[in-house]
C-alpha atoms as a PDB file:
ATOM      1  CA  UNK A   1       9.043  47.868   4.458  1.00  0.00           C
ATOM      2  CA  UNK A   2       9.334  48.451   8.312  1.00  0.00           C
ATOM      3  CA  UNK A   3       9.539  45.132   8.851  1.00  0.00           C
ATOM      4  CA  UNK A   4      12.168  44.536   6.629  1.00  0.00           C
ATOM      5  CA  UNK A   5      14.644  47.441   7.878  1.00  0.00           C
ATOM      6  CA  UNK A   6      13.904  46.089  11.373  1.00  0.00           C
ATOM      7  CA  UNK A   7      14.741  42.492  10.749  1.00  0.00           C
ATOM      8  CA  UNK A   8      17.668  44.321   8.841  1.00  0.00           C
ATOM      9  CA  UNK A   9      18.904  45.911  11.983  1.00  0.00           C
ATOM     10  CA  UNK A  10      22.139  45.401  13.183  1.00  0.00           C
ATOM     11  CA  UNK A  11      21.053  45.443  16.568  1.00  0.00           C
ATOM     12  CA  UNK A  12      18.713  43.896  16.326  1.00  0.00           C
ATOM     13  CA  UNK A  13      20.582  40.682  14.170  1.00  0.00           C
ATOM     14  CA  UNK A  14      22.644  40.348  17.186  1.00  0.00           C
ATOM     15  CA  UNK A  15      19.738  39.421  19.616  1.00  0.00           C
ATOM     16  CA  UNK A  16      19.362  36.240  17.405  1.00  0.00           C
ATOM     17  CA  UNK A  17      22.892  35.294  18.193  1.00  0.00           C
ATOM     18  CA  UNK A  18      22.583  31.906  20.127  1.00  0.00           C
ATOM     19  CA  UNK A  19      23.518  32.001  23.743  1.00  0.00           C
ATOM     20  CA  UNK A  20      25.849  29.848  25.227  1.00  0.00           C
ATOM     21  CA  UNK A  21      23.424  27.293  26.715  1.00  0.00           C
ATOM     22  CA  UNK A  22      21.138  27.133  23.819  1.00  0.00           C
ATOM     23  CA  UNK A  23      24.695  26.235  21.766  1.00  0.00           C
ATOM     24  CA  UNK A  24      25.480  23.753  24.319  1.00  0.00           C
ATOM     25  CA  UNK A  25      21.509  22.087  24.154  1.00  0.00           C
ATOM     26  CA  UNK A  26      21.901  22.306  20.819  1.00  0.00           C
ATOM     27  CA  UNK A  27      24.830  20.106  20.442  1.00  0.00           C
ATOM     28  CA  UNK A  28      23.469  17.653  23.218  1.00  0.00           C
ATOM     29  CA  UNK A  29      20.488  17.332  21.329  1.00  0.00           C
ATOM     30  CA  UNK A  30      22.114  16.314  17.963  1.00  0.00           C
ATOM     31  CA  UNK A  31      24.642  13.946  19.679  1.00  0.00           C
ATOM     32  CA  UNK A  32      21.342  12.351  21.094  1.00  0.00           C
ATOM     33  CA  UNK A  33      19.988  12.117  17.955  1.00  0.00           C
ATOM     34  CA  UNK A  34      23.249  11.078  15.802  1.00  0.00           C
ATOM     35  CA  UNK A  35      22.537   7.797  15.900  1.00  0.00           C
ATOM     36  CA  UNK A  36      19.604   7.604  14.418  1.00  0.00           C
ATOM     37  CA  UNK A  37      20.360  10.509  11.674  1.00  0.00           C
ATOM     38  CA  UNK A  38      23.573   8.397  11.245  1.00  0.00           C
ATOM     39  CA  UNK A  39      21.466   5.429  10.270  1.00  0.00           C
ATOM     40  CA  UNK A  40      18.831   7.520   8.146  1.00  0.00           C
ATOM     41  CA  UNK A  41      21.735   8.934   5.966  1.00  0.00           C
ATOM     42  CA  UNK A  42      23.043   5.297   5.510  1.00  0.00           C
ATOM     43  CA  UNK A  43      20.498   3.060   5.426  1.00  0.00           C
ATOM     44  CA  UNK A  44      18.323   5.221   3.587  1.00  0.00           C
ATOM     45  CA  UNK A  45      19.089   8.112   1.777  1.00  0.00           C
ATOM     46  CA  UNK A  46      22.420   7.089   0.680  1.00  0.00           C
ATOM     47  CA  UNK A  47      20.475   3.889  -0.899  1.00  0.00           C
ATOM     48  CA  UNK A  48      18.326   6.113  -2.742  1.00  0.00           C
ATOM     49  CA  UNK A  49      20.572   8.303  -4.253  1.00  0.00           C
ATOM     50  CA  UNK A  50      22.651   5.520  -4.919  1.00  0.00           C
ATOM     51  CA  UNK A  51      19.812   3.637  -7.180  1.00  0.00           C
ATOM     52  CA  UNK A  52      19.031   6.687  -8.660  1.00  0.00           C
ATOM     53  CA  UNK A  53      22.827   6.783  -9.885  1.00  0.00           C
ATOM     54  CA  UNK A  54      22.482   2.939 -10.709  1.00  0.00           C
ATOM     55  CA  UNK A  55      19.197   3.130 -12.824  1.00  0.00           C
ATOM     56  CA  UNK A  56      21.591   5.163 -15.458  1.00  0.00           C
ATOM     57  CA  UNK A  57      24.254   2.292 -15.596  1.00  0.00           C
ATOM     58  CA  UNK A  58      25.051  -1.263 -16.208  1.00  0.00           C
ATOM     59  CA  UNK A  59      25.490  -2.838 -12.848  1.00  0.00           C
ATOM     60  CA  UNK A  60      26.259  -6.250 -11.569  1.00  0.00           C
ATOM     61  CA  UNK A  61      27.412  -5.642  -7.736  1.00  0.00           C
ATOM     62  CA  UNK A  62      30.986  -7.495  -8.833  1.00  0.00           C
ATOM     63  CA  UNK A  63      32.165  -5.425 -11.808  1.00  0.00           C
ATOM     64  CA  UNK A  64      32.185  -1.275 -11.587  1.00  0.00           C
ATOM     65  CA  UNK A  65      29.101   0.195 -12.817  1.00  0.00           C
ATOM     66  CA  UNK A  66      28.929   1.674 -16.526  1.00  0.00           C
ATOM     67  CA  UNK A  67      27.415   4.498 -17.498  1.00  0.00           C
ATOM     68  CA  UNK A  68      24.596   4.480 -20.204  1.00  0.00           C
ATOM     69  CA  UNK A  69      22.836   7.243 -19.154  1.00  0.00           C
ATOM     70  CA  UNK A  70      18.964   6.099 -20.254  1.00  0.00           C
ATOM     71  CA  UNK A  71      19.084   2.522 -22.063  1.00  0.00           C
ATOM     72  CA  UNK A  72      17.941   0.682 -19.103  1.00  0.00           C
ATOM     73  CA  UNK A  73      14.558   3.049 -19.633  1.00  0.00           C
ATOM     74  CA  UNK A  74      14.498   2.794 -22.808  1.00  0.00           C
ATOM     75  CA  UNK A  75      15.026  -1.250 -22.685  1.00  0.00           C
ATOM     76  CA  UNK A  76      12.020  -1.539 -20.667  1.00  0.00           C
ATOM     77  CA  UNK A  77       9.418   0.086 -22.059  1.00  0.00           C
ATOM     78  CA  UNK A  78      10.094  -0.465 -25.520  1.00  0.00           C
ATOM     79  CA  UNK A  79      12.144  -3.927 -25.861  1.00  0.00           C
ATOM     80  CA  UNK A  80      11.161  -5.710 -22.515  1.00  0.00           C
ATOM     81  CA  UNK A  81       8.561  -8.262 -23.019  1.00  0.00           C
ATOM     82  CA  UNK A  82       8.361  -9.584 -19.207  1.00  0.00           C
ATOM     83  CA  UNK A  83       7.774  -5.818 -18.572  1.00  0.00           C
ATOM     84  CA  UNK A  84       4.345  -5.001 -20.033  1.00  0.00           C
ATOM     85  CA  UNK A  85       3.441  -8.493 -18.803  1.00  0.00           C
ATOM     86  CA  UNK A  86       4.572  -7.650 -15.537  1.00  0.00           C
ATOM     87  CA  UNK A  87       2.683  -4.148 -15.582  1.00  0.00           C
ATOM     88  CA  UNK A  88      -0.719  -5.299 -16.780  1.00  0.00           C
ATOM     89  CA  UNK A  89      -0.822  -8.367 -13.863  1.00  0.00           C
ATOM     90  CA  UNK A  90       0.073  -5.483 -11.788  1.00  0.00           C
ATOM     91  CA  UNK A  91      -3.090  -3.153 -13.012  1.00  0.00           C
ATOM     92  CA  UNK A  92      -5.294  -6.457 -13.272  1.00  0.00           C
ATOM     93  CA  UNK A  93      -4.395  -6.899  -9.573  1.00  0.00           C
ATOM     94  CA  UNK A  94      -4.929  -3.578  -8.385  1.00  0.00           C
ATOM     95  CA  UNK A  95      -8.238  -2.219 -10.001  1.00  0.00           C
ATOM     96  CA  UNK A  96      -9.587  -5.120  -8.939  1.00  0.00           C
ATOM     97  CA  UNK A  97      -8.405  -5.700  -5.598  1.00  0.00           C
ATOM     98  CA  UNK A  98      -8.330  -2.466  -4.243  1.00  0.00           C
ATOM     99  CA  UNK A  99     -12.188  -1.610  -4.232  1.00  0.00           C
ATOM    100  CA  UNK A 100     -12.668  -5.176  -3.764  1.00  0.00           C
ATOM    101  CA  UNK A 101     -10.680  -4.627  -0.029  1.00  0.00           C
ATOM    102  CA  UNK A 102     -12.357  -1.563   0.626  1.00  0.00           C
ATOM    103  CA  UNK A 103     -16.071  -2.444   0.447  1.00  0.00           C
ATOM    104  CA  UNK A 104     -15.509  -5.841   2.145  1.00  0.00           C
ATOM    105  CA  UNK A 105     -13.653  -4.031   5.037  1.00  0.00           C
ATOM    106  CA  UNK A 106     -15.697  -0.904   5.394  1.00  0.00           C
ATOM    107  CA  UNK A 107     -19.045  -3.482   4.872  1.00  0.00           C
ATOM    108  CA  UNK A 108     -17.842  -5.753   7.889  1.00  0.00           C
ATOM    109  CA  UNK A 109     -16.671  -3.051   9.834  1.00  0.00           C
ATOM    110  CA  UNK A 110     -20.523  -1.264   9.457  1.00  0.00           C
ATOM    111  CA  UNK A 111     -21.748  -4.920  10.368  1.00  0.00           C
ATOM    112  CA  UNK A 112     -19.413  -5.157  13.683  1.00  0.00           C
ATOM    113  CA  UNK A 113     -20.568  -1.125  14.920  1.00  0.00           C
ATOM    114  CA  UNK A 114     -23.814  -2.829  15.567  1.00  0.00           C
ATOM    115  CA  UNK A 115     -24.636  -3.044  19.474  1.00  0.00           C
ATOM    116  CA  UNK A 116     -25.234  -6.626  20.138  1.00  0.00           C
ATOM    117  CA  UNK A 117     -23.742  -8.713  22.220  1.00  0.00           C
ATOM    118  CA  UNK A 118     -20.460 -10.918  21.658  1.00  0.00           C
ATOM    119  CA  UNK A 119     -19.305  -7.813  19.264  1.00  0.00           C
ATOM    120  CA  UNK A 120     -15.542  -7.865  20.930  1.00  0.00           C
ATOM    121  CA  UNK A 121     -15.096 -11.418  19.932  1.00  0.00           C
ATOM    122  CA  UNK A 122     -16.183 -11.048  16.740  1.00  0.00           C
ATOM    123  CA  UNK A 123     -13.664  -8.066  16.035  1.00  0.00           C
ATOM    124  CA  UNK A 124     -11.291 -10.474  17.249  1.00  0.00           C
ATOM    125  CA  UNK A 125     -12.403 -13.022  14.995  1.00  0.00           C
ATOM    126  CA  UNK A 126     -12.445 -10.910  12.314  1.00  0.00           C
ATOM    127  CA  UNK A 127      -8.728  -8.804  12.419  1.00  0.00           C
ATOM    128  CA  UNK A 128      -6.741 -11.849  13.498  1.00  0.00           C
ATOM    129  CA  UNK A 129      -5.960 -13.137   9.773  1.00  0.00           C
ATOM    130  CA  UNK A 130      -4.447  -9.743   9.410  1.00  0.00           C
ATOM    131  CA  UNK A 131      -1.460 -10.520  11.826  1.00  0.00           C
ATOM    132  CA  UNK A 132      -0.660 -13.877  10.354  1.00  0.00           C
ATOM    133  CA  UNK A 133       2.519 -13.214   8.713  1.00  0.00           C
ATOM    134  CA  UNK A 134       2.492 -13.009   4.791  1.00  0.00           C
ATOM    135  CA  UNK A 135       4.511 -16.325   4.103  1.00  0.00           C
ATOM    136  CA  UNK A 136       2.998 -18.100   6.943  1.00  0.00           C
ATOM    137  CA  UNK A 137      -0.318 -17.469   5.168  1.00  0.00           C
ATOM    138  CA  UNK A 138       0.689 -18.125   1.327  1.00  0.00           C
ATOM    139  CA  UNK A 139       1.730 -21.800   2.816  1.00  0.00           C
ATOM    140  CA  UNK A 140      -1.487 -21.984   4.289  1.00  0.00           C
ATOM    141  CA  UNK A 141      -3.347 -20.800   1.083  1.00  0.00           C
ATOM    142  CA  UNK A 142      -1.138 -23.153  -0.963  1.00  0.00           C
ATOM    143  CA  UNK A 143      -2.741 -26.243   1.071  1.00  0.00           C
ATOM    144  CA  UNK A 144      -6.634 -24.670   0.805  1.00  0.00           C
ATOM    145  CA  UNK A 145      -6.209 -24.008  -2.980  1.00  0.00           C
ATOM    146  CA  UNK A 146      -4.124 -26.931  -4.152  1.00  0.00           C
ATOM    147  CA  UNK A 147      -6.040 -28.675  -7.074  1.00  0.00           C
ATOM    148  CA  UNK A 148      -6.118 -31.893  -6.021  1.00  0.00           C
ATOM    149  CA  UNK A 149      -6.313 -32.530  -2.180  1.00  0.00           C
ATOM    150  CA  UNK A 150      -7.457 -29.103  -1.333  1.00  0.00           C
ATOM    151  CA  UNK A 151     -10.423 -28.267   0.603  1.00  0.00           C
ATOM    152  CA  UNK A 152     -11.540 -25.664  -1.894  1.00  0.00           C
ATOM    153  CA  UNK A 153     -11.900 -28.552  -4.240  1.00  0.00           C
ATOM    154  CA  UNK A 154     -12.841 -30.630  -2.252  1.00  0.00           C
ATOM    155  CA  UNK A 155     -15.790 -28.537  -1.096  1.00  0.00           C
ATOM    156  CA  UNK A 156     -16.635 -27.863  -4.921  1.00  0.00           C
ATOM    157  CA  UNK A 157     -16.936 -31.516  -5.428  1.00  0.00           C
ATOM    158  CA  UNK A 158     -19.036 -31.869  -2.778  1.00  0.00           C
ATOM    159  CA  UNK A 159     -21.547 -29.454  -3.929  1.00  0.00           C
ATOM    160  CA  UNK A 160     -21.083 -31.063  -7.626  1.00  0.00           C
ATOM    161  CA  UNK A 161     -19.369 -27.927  -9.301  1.00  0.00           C
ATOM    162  CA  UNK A 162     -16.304 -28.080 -11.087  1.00  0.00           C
ATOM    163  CA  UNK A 163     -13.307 -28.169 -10.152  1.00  0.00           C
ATOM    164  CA  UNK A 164     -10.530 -25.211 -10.684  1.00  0.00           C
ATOM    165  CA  UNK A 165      -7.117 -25.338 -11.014  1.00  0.00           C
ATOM    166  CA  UNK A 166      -6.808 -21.793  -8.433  1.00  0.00           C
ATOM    167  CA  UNK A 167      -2.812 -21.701  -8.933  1.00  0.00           C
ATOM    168  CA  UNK A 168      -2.194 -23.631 -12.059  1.00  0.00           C
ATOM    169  CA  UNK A 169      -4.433 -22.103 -14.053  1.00  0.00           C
ATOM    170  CA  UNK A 170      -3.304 -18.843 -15.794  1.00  0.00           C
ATOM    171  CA  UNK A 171      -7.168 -17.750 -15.945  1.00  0.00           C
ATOM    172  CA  UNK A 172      -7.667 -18.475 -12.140  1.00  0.00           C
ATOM    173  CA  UNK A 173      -4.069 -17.471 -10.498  1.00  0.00           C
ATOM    174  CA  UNK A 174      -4.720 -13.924 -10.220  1.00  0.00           C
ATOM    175  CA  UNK A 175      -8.276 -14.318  -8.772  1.00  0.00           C
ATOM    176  CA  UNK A 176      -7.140 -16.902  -6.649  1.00  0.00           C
ATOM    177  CA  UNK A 177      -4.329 -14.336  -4.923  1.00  0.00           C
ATOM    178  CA  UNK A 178      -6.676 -11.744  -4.965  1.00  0.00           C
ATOM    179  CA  UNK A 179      -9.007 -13.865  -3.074  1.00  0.00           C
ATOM    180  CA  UNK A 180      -6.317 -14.559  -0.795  1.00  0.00           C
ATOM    181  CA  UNK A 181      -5.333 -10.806   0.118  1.00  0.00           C
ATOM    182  CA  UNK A 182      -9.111 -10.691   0.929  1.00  0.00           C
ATOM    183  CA  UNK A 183      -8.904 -12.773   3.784  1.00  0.00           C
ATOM    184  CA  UNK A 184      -6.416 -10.355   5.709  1.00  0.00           C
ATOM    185  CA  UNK A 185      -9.098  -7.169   5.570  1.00  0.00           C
ATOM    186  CA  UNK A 186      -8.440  -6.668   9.217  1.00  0.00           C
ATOM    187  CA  UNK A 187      -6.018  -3.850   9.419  1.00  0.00           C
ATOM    188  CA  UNK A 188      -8.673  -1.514   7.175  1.00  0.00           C
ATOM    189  CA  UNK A 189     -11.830  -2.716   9.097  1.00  0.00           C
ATOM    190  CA  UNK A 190     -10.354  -1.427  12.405  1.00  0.00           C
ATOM    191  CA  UNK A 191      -9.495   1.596  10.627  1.00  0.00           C
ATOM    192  CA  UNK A 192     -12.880   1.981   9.205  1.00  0.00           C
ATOM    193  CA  UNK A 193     -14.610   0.445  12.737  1.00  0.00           C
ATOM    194  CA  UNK A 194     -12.777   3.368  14.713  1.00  0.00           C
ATOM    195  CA  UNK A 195     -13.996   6.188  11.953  1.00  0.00           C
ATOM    196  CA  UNK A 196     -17.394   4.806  12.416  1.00  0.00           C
ATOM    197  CA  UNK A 197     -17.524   5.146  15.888  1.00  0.00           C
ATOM    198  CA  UNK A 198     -16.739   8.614  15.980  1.00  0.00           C
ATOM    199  CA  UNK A 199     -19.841   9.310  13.647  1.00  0.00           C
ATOM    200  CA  UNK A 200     -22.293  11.603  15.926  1.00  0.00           C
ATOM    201  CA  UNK A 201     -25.261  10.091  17.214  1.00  0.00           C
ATOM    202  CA  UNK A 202     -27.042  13.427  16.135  1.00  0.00           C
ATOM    203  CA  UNK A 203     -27.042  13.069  12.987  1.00  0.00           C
ATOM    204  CA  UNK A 204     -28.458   9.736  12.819  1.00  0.00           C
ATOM    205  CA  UNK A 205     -31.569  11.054  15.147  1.00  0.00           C
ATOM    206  CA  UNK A 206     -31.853  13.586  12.776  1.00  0.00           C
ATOM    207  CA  UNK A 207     -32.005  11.162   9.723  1.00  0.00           C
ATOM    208  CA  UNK A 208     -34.639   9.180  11.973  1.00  0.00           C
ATOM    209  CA  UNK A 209     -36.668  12.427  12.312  1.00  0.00           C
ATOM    210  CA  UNK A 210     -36.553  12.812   8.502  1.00  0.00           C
ATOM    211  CA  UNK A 211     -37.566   9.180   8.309  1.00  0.00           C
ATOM    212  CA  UNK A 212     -34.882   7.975   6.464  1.00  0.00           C
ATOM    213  CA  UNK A 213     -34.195   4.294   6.306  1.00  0.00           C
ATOM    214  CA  UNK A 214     -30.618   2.153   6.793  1.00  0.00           C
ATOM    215  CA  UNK A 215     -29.372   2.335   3.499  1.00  0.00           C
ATOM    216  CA  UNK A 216     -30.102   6.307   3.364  1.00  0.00           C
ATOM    217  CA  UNK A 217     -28.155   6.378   6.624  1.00  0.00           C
ATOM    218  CA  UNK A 218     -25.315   4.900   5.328  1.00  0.00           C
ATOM    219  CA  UNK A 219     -25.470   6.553   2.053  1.00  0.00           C
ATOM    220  CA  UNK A 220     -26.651  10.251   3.788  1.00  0.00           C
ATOM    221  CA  UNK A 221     -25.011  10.302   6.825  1.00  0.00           C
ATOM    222  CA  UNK A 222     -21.978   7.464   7.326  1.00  0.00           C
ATOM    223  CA  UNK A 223     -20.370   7.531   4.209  1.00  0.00           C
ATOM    224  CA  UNK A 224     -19.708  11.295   4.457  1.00  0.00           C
ATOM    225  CA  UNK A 225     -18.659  11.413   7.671  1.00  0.00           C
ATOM    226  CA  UNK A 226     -16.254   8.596   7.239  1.00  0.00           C
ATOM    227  CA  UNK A 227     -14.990  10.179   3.534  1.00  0.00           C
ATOM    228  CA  UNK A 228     -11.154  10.733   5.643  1.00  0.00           C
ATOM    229  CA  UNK A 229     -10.523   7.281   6.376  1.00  0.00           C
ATOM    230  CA  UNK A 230     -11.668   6.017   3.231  1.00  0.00           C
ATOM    231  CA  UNK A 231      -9.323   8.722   1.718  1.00  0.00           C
ATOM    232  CA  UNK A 232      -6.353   7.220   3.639  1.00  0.00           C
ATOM    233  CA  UNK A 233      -7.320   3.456   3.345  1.00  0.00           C
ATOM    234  CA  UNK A 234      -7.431   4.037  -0.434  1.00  0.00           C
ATOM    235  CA  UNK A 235      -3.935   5.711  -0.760  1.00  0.00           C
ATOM    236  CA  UNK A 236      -2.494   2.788   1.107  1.00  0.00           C
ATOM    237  CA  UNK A 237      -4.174   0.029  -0.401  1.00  0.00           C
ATOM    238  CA  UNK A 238      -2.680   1.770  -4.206  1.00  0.00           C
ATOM    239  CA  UNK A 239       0.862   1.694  -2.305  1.00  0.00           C
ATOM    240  CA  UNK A 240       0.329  -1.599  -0.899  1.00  0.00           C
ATOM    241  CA  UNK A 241      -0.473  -3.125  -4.240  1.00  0.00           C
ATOM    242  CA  UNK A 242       1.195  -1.743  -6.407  1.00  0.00           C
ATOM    243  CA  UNK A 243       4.072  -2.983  -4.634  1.00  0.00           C
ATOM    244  CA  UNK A 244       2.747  -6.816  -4.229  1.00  0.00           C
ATOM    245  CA  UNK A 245       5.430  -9.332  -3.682  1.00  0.00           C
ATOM    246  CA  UNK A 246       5.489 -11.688  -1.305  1.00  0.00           C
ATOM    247  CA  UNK A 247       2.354 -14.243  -1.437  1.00  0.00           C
ATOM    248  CA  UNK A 248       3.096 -14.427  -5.033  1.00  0.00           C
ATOM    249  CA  UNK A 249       6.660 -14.756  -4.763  1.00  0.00           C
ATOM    250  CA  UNK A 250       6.116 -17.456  -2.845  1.00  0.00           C
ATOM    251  CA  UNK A 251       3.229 -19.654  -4.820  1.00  0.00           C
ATOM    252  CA  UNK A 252       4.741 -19.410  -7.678  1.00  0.00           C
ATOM    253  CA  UNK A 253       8.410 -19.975  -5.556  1.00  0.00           C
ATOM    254  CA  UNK A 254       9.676 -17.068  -7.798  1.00  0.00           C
ATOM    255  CA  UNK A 255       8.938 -17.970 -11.171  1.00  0.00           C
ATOM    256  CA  UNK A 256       5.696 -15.450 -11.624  1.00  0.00           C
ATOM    257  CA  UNK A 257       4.129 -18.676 -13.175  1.00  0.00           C
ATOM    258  CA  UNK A 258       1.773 -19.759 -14.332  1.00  0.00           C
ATOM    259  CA  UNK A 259       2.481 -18.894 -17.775  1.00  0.00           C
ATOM    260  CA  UNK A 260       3.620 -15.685 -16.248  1.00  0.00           C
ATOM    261  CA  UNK A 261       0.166 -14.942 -15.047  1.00  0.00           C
ATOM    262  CA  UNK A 262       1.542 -13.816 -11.263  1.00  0.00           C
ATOM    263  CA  UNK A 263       4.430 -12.124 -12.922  1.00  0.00           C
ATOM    264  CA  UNK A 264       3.650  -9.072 -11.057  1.00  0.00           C
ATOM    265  CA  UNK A 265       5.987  -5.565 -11.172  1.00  0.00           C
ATOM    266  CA  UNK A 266       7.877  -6.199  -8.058  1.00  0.00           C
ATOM    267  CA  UNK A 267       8.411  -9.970  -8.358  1.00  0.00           C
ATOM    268  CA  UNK A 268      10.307  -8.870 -12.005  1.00  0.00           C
ATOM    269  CA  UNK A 269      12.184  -6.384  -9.777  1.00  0.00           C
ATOM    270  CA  UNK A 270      13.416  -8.682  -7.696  1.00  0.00           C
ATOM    271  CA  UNK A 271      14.068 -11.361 -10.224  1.00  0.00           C
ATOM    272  CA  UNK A 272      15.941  -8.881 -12.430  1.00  0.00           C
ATOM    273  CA  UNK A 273      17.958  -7.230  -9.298  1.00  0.00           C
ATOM    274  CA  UNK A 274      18.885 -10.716  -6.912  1.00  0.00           C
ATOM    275  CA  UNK A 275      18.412 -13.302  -9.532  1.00  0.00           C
ATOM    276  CA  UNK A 276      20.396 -12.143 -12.581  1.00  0.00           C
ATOM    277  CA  UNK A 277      22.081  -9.274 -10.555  1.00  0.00           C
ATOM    278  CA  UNK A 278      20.753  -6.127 -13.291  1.00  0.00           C
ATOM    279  CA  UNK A 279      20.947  -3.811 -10.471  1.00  0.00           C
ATOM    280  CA  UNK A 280      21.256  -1.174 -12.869  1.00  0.00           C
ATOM    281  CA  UNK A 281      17.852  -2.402 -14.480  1.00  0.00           C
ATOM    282  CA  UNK A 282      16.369  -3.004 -11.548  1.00  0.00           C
ATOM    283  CA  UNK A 283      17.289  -0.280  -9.934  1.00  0.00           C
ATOM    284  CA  UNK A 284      15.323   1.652 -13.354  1.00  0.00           C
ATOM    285  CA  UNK A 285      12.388  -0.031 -12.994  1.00  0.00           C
ATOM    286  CA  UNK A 286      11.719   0.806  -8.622  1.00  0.00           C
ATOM    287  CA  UNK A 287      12.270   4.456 -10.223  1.00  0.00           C
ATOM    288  CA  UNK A 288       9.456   4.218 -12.670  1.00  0.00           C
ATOM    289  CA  UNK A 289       7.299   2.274  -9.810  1.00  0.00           C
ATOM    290  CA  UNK A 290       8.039   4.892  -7.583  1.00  0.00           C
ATOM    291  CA  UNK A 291       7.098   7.893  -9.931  1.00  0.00           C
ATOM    292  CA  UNK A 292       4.109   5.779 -11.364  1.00  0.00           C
ATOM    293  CA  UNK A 293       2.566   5.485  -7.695  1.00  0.00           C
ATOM    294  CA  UNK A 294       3.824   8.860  -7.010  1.00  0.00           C
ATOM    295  CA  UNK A 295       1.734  10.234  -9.857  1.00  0.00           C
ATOM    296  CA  UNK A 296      -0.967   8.007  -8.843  1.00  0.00           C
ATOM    297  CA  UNK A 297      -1.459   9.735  -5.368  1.00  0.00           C
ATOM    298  CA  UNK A 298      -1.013  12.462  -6.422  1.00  0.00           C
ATOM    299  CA  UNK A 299      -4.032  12.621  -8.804  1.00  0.00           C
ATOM    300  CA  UNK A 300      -6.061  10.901  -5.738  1.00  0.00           C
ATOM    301  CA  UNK A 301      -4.861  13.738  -3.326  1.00  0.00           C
ATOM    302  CA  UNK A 302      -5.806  16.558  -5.884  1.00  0.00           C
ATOM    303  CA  UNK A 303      -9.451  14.626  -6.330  1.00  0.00           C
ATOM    304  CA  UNK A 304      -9.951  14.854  -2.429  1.00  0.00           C
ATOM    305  CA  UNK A 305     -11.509  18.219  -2.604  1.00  0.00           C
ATOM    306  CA  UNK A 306     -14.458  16.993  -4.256  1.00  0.00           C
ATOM    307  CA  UNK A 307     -15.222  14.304  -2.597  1.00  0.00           C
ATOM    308  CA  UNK A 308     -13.395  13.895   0.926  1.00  0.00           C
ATOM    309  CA  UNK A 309     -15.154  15.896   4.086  1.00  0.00           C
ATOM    310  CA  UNK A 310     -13.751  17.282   6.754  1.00  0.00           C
ATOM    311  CA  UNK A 311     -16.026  17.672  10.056  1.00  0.00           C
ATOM    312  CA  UNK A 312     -15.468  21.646  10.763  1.00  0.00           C
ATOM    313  CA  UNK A 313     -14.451  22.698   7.553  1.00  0.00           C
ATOM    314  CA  UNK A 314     -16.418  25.850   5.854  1.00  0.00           C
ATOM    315  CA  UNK A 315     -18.566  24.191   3.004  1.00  0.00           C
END
């Protein structure tokens, strides 16, 4: 109650009164920054109110948009065909790719802590797929997996197996991009490779005291300590694909084919939105992408508790 009155005091209000240079640093430092809060408010939170507005309309960029308040909801997850089809690729795609990408990069990454020589070149070797950009390496995939001439098939002759038609094939096309994505593990391995090299040496003498093998080590001691990272790799391999566009965007050169098998959520965004101009559609469904990943990491943040550790935290 002291407290209060004194924050309360008249007097005391008036020693809170800015002076005349903090007024003037004050206004320096937001002309400074105007630029870039200039952009922010126009390039991005003036397009996301503005979609917001859009997912309740009808909305073709040339004609005003109509209001019809939740139809373009209600059209898409009850009388939208493309939409489920479009949401279960996207699932497919994700519960399989996203553990998928996290052993293999936390796996090499344990593989390239090891001390032996030639390691940097290796690393190299291993995170330069990463920085190939995304088109440059769906045209290069394309080549690989093409069904007739491809060296894919070609290898698979030579060992006497059967062929596969990778992107023709409805059954094969989404294991075929997820085996794509798998090549470009880089960015995570680092991620992972810098975790693991903050491990502490202690505790892997003291596992060696206690006699524990490698695979105890890893299970015991590693995977604990590195719990964090594979917190934060997870979270952005849900964003990252749930939101997969581009190598399938351009295999199937926009058609989600075949037989809609790469029809995935974003690629019937973009085909609804730039294609047949729906921006009012489109603009609904990145709303219910957004709050489905938003609910999505959410539940994977409130799960961190029992399962990620922090070094220094009271058990």
């Amino acid at each position: 109650m002291a407290v209060w009155q004194e924050l309360n005091n008249p007097l005391r209000r008036r020693t809170w009164r800015l002076t005349r240079a903090v007024r003037r640093d004050l206004r320096n430092g937001l002309l400074f920054v105007s630029p870039w809060l200039i952009g922010l408010c126009i390039f991005t939170i003036y397009p996301i109110l503005a979609s917001f507005y859009y997912s309740f309309t009808v909305y073709d960029i040339i004609s005003p948009p109509q209001f019809v308040g939740l139809t373009n909801y209600q059209d898409l997850l009850t009388t939208d065909p493309l939409f489920w089809k479009a949401v279960s690729n996207t699932l497919y795609y994700a519960l399989v790719a996203v553990p998928l990408y996290l052993s293999v990069a936390l796996a090499v990454a344990l593989l390239l802590n090891m001390k032996v020589g030639g390691m940097a070149f290796y690393r190299t070797l291993f995170f330069l797929p990463s920085i190939v950009p995304d088109i440059a390496s769906a045209m290069l995939w394309a080549w690989i997996l093409n069904p007739q001439f491809g060296l894919a098939n070609n290898l698979l002759r030579t060992l006497g197996i059967p062929t596969v038609g990778w992107l023709t094939d409805p059954q094969w096309s989404k294991p075929a991009l997820i085996l794509i994505g798998l090549w470009a593990f880089g960015s995570s391995m680092v991620i992972f490779l810098a975790a693991l090299q903050d491990v502490p040496e202690a505790l892997y003498e003291a596992a060696n005291l206690d006699g524990a093998g490698p695979l105890r080590k890893i299970w015991n001691v590693t995977l604990p300590m590195i719990t964090p990272t594979i917190f934060f790799n997870l979270v952005l391999g849900i964003i990252g694909t749930f939101q997969y566009f581009t190598t399938a965007f351009v295999l199937s050169q926009g058609s989600g084919g075949p037989a809609s098998s790469t029809l995935f959520y974003s690629l019937l965004l973009y085909t609804n939105s730039f294609t047949y101009f729906k921006m009012g559609y489109g603009s609904a469904m990145a709303w219910l992408l957004f709050a489905f990943i938003f609910l999505l990491t959410w539940l994977v943040f409130k799960s961190a508790n029992r399962w990620v550790y922090y070094e220094g935290e009271s058990a």
